[in-house]
Protein backbone atom coordinates (compact mmCIF):
# COMPACT_ATOMS: atom_id res chain seq x y z
CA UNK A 1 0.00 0.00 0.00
CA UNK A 2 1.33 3.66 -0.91
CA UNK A 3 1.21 6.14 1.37
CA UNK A 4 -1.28 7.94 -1.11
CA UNK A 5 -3.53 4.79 -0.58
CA UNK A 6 -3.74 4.84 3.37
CA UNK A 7 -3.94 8.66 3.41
CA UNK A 8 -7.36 8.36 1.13
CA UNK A 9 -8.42 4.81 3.50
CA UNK A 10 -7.64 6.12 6.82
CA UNK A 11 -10.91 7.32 8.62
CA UNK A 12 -9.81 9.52 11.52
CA UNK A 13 -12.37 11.04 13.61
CA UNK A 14 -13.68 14.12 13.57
CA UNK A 15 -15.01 16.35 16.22
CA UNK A 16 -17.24 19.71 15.39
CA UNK A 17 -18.32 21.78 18.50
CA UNK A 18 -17.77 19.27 20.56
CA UNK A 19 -19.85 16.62 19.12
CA UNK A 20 -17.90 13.23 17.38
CA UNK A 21 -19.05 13.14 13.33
CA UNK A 22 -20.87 9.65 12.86
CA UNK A 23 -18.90 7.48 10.70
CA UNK A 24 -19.80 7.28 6.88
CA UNK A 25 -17.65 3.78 6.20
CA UNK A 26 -19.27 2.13 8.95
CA UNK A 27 -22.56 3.59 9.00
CA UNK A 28 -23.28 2.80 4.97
CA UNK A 29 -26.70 1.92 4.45
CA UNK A 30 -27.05 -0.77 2.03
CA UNK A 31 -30.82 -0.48 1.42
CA UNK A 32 -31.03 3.66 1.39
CA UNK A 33 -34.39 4.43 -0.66
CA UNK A 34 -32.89 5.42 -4.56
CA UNK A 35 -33.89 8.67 -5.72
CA UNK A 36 -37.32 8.28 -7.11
CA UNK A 37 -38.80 6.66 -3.64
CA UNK A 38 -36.70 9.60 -1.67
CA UNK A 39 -38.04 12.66 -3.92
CA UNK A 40 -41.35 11.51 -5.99
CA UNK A 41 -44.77 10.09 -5.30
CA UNK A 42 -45.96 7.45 -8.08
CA UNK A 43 -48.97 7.66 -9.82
CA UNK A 44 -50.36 5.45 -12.76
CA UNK A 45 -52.61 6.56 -15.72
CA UNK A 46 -54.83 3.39 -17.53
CA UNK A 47 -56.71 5.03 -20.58
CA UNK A 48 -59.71 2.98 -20.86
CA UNK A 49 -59.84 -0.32 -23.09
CA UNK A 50 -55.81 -0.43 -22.63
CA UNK A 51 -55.70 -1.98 -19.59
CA UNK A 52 -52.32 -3.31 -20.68
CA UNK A 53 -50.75 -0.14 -21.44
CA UNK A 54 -50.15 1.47 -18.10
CA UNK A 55 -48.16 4.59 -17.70
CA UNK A 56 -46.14 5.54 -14.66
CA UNK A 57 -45.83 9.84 -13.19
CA UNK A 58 -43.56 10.19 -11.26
CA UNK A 59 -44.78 13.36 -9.09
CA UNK A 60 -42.14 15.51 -7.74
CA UNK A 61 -43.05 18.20 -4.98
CA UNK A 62 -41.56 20.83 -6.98
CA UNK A 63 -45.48 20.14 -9.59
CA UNK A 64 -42.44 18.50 -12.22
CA UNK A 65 -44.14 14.87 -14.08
CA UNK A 66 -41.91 12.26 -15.09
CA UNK A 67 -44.12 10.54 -18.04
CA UNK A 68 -43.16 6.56 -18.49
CA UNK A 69 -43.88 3.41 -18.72
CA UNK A 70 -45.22 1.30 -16.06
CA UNK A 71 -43.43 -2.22 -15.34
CA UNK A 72 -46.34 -3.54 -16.28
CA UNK A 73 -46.47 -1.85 -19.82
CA UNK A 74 -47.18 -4.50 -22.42
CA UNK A 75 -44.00 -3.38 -24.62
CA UNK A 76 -41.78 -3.84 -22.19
CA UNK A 77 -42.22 -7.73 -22.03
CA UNK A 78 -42.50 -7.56 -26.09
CA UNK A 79 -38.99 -5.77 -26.23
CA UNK A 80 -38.62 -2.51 -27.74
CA UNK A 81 -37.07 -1.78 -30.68
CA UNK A 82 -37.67 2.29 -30.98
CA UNK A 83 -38.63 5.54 -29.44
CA UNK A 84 -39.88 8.12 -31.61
CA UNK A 85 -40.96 11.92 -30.44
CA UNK A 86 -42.38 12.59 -33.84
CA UNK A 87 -46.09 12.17 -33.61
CA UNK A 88 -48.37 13.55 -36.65
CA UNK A 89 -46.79 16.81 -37.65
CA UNK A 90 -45.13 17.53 -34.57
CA UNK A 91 -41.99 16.56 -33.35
CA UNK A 92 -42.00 16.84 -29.74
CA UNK A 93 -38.11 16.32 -29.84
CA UNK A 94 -37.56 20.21 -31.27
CA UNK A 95 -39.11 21.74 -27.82
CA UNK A 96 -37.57 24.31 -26.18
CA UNK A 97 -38.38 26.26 -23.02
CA UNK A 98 -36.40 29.02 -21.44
CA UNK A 99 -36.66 30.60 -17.79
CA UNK A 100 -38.50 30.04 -14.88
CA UNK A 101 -42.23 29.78 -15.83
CA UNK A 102 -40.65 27.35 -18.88
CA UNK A 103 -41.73 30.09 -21.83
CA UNK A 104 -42.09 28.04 -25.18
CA UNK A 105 -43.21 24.82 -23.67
CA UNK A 106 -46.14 23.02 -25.39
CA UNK A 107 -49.18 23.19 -23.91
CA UNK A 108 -50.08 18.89 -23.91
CA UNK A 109 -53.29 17.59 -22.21
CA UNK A 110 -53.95 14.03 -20.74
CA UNK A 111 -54.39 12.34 -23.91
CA UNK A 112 -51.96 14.09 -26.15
CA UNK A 113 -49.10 11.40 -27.85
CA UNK A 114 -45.66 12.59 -26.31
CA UNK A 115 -43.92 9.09 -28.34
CA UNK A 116 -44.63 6.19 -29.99
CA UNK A 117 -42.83 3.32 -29.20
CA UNK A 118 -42.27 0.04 -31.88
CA UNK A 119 -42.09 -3.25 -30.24
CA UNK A 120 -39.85 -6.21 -32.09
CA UNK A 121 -42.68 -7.67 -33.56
CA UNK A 122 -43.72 -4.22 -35.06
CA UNK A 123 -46.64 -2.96 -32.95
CA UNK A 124 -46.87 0.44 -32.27
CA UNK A 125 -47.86 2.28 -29.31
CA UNK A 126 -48.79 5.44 -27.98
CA UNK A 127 -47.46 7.10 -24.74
CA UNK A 128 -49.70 9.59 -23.86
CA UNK A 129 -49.27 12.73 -21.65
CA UNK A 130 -51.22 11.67 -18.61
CA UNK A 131 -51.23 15.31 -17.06
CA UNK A 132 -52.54 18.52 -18.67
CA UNK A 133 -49.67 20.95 -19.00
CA UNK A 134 -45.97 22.48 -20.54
CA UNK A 135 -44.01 20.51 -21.51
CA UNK A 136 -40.46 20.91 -20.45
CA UNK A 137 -38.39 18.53 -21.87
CA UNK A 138 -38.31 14.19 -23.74
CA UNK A 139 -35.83 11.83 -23.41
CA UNK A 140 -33.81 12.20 -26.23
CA UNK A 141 -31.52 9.47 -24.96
CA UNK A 142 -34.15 6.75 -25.67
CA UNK A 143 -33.82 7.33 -29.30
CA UNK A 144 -30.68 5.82 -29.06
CA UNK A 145 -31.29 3.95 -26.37
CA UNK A 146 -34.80 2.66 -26.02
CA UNK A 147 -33.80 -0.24 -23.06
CA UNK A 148 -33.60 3.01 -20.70
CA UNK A 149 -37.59 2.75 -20.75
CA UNK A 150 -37.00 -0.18 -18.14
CA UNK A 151 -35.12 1.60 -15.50
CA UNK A 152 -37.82 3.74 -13.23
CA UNK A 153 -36.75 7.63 -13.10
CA UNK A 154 -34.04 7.69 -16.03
CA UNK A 155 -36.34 5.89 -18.86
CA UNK A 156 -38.74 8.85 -18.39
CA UNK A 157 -40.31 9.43 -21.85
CA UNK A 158 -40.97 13.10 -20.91
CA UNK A 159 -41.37 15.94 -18.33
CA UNK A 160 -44.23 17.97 -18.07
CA UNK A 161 -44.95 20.88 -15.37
CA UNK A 162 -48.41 21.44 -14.90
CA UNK A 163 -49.67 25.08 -13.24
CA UNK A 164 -49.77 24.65 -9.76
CA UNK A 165 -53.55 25.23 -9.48
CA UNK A 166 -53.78 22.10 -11.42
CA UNK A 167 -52.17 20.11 -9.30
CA UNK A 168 -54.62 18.55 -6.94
CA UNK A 169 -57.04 18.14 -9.57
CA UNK A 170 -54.46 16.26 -11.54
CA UNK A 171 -53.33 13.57 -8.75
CA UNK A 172 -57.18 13.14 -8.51
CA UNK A 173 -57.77 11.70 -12.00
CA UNK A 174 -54.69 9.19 -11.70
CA UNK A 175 -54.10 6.46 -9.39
CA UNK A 176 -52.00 6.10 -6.58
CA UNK A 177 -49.77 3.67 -5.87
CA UNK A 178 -51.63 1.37 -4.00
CA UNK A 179 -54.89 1.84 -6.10
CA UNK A 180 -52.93 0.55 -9.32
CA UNK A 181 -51.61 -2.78 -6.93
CA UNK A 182 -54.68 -3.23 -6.38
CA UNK A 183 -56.28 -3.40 -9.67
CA UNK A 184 -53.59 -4.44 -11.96
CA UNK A 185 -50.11 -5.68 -10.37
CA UNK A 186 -49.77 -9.16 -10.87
CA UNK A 187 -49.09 -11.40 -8.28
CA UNK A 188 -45.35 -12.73 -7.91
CA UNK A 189 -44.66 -16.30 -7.37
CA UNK A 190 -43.82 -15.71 -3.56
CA UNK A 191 -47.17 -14.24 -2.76
C-alpha cells in the first residue's frame, strides 16, 4: 500500500463543536431508498380499453411529471425496438423552453401522444401525456437507447410541469400507488 492509498483509506475522527461526526464507512446503508422513492410520489394513468398499457408519473413536490412506462407496460415484455418523439406533424423532440415559468413549452393535455414506441414484432404504441400541462423537456436518450424505458426515473419518456392550481385536480384523476396494486399488479410467485 502507498502512502497515497492509506492517506485516502484512513478514517480519523472528527469532532465539530464538541460533538464526534458519525462514521460514513461504517454507518453505509445498504438499502437507502434510490432517488425516485426519496423525492417523488408514483402515480399510474390506464386510458380505458388499454388496460395493458399502463403509464407511470412520477410526481415531484416541486409540480415537475416524469411521463413513463409502467413495469407492467405491455412493450416492455415484447422488447422494444424504438422511441420516436415525432407524432403527426409535430416533433415533440424540437421543444424548447427558457426561464422560470418554462416560456415556449407546449401546452399537452392528458391524452396528447408525447412518443410512440415500436415493439420487435412491429406494434406500435402510444405514450400519452397523462397530465394537462408544458411541456419541459423528452428523453432524447431513448432514441438511441430505447432499453432506458426499463429503469424507473431515467427511462422517463418526458417531463411535463403542470400550473400549480392544477395540481390537486391532476393527482385526482390518476391512481395512486396502491390503487394501481390493487387493480392491476400481478401477483409474484412468492405471494
Amino acid at each position: 500500500m502507498t502512502d497515497l492509498e492509506s492517506y485516502y483509506l484512513t478514517e480519523e475522527p472528527q469532532v465539530i463543536c464538541g460533538l464526534t461526526v458519525p462514521s460514513i464507512v461504517e454507518d453505509f446503508v445498504e438499502d437507502y431508498p434510490s432517488t425516485v422513492e426519496r423525492f417523488f410520489t408514483r402515480y399510474y394513468y390506464v386510458q380505458p380499453g388499454k388496460e395493458n398499457e399502463p403509464l407511470q408519473v412520477l410526481f415531484h413536490s416541486n409540480r415537475i411529471c416524469l411521463i413513463g412506462l409502467a413495469s407492467e407496460h405491455e412493450a416492455l415484455a415484447k422488447g422494444i425496438q424504438s422511441v420516436t418523439f415525432e407524432v403527426g406533424r409535430i416533433d415533440r423532440s424540437e421543444n424548447q423552453v427558457s426561464g422560470k415559468k418554462k416560456s415556449g413549452g407546449m401546452i399537452v393535455q392528458m391524452d396528447s401522444t408525447m412518443a410512440l414506441i415500436t415493439c420487435e414484432d412491429g406494434s406500435v404504441y402510444k405514450v400519452r401525456g397523462c397530465v394537462q400541462g408544458k411541456l419541459v423537456e423528452v428523453n432524447k436518450r431513448l432514441v438511441e437507447n430505447a432499453n432506458l424505458l426499463r429503469e424507473e426515473g431515467v427511462g422517463y419518456v418526458a417531463v411535463i410541469m403542470p400550473k400549480p392550481e392544477q395540481c390537486e385536480a391532476i393527482k385526482k384523476k390518476l391512481m395512486s400507488r396502491e390503487e394501481y396494486d390493487e387493480k392491476y399488479r400481478k401477483p409474484t410467485i412468492s405471494e
